[in-house]
Protein backbone atom coordinates (compact mmCIF):
# COMPACT_ATOMS: atom_id res chain seq x y z
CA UNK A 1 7.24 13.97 -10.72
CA UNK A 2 4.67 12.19 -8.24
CA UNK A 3 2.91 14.13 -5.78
CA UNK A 4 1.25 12.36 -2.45
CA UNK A 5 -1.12 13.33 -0.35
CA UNK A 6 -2.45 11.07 2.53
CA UNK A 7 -5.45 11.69 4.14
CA UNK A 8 -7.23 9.22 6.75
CA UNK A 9 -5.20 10.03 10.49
CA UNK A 10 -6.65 10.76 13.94
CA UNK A 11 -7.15 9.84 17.34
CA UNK A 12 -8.72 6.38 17.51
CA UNK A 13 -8.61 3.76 20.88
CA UNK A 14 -6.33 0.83 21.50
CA UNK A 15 -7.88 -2.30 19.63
CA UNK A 16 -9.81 0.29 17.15
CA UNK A 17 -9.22 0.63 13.12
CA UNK A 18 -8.54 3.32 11.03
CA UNK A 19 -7.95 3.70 7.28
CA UNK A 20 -5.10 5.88 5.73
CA UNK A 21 -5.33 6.91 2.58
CA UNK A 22 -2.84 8.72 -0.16
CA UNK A 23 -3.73 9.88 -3.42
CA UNK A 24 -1.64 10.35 -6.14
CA UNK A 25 -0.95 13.07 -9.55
CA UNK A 26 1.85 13.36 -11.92
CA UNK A 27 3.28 10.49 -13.28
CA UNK A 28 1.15 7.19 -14.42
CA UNK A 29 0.88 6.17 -10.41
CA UNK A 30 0.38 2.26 -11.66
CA UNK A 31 4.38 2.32 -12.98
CA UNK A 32 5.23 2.59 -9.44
CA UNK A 33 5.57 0.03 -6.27
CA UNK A 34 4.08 1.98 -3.58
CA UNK A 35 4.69 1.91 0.11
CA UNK A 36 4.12 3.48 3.66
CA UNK A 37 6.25 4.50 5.94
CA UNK A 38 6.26 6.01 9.93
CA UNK A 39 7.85 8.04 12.05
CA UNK A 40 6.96 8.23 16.22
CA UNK A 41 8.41 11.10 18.21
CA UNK A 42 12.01 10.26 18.51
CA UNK A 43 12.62 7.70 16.35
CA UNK A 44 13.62 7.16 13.01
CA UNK A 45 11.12 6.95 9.88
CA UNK A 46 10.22 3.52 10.17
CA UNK A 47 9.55 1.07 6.82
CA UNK A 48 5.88 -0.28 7.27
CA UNK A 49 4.22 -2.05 4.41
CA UNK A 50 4.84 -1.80 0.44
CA UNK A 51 2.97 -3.06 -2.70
CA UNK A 52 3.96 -3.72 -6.36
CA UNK A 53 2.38 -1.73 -9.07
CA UNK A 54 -0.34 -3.83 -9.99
CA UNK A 55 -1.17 -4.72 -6.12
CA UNK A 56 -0.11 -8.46 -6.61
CA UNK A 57 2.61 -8.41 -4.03
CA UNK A 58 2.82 -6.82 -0.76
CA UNK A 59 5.43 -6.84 1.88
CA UNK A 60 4.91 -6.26 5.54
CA UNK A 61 6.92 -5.31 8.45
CA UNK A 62 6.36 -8.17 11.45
CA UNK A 63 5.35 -5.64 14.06
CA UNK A 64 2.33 -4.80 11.65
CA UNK A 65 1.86 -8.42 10.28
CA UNK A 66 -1.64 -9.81 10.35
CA UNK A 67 -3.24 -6.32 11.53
CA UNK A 68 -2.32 -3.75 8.89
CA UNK A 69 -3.28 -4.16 5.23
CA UNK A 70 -2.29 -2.67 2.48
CA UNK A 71 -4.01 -2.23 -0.76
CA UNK A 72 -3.94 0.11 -4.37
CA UNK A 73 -6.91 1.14 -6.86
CA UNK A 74 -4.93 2.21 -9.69
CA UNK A 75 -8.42 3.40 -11.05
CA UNK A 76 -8.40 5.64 -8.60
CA UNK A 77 -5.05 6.66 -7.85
CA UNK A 78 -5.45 5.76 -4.55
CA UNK A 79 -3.17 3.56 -2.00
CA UNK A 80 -4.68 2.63 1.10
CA UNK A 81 -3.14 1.29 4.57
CA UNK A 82 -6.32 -0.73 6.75
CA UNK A 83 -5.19 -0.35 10.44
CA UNK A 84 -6.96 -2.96 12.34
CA UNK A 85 -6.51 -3.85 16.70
CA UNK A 86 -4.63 -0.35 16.98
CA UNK A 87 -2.06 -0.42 19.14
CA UNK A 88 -0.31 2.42 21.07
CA UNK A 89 2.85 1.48 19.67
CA UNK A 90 1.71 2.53 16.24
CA UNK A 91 1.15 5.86 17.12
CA UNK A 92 3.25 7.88 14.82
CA UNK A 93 3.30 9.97 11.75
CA UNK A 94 2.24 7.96 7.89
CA UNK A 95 3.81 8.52 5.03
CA UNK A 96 2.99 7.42 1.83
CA UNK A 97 5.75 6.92 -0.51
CA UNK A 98 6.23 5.82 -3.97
CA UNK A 99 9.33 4.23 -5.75
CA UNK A 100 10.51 4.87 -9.29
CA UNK A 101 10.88 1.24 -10.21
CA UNK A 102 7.70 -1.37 -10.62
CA UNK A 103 8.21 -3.56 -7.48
CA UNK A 104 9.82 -2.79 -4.17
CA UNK A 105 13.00 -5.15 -3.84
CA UNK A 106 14.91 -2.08 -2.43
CA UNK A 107 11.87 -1.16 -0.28
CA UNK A 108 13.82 1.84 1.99
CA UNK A 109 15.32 3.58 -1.40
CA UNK A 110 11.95 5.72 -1.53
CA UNK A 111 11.61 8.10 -4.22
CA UNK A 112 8.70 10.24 -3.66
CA UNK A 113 6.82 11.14 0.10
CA UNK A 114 3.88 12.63 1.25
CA UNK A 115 3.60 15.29 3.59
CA UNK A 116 2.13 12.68 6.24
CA UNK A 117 -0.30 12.29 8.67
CA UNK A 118 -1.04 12.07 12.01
CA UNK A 119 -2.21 8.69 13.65
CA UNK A 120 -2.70 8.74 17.10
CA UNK A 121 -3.60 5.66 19.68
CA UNK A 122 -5.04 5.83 22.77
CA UNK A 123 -4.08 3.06 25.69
């Protein structure tokens, strides 16, 4: 069992940053590939960036390419999404999520989520 809780969200302006993070209990959180996720109002959840267990890969989606970053401090038990030039589009609900396997080649077949968190961008 993982448990994740994100932590970070709120109302920021077009072209501003923001910093999610999720922190981690339960099972050793540096076995696992790690990932986040979204979900706007009326859309599906939406795959948005994932890293492998020692932070040496990462995979982005292109709509977040180049702005969002995504990072782990297994010391910490901490994953972190960097949101940089905001964009209304992006407003949605995070999730952090966290896969049973060390890397992320099947990067939708989460196994663990967050209760998520509310990002919200202003035009």
């Amino acid at each position: 069992q993982v448990q994740l809780a994100e932590s970070g969200g709120g109302l920021v302006q077009a072209g501003g940053s923001l910093r999610l993070s999720c922190a981690a209990s339960g099972r050793t959180f540096s076995n696992h590939a790690m990932g986040w996720f979204r979900q706007a109002p009326g859309k599906e959840r939406e795959f948005v960036a994932a890293i492998s267990w020692r932070g040496r890969s990462t995979y982005y989606t292109d709509s977040v390419k180049g702005r969002f970053t995504i990072s782990r401090d297994n010391a910490k038990n901490t994953l972190y999404l960097q949101m940089n030039s905001l964009k209304p589009e992006d407003t949605a609900v995070y999730y952090c999520a966290a896969y049973a396997s060390l890397f992320y080649s099947d990067y939708l077949n989460v196994d663990y989520w967050g209760q998520g968190t509310q990002v919200t961008v202003s035009s």
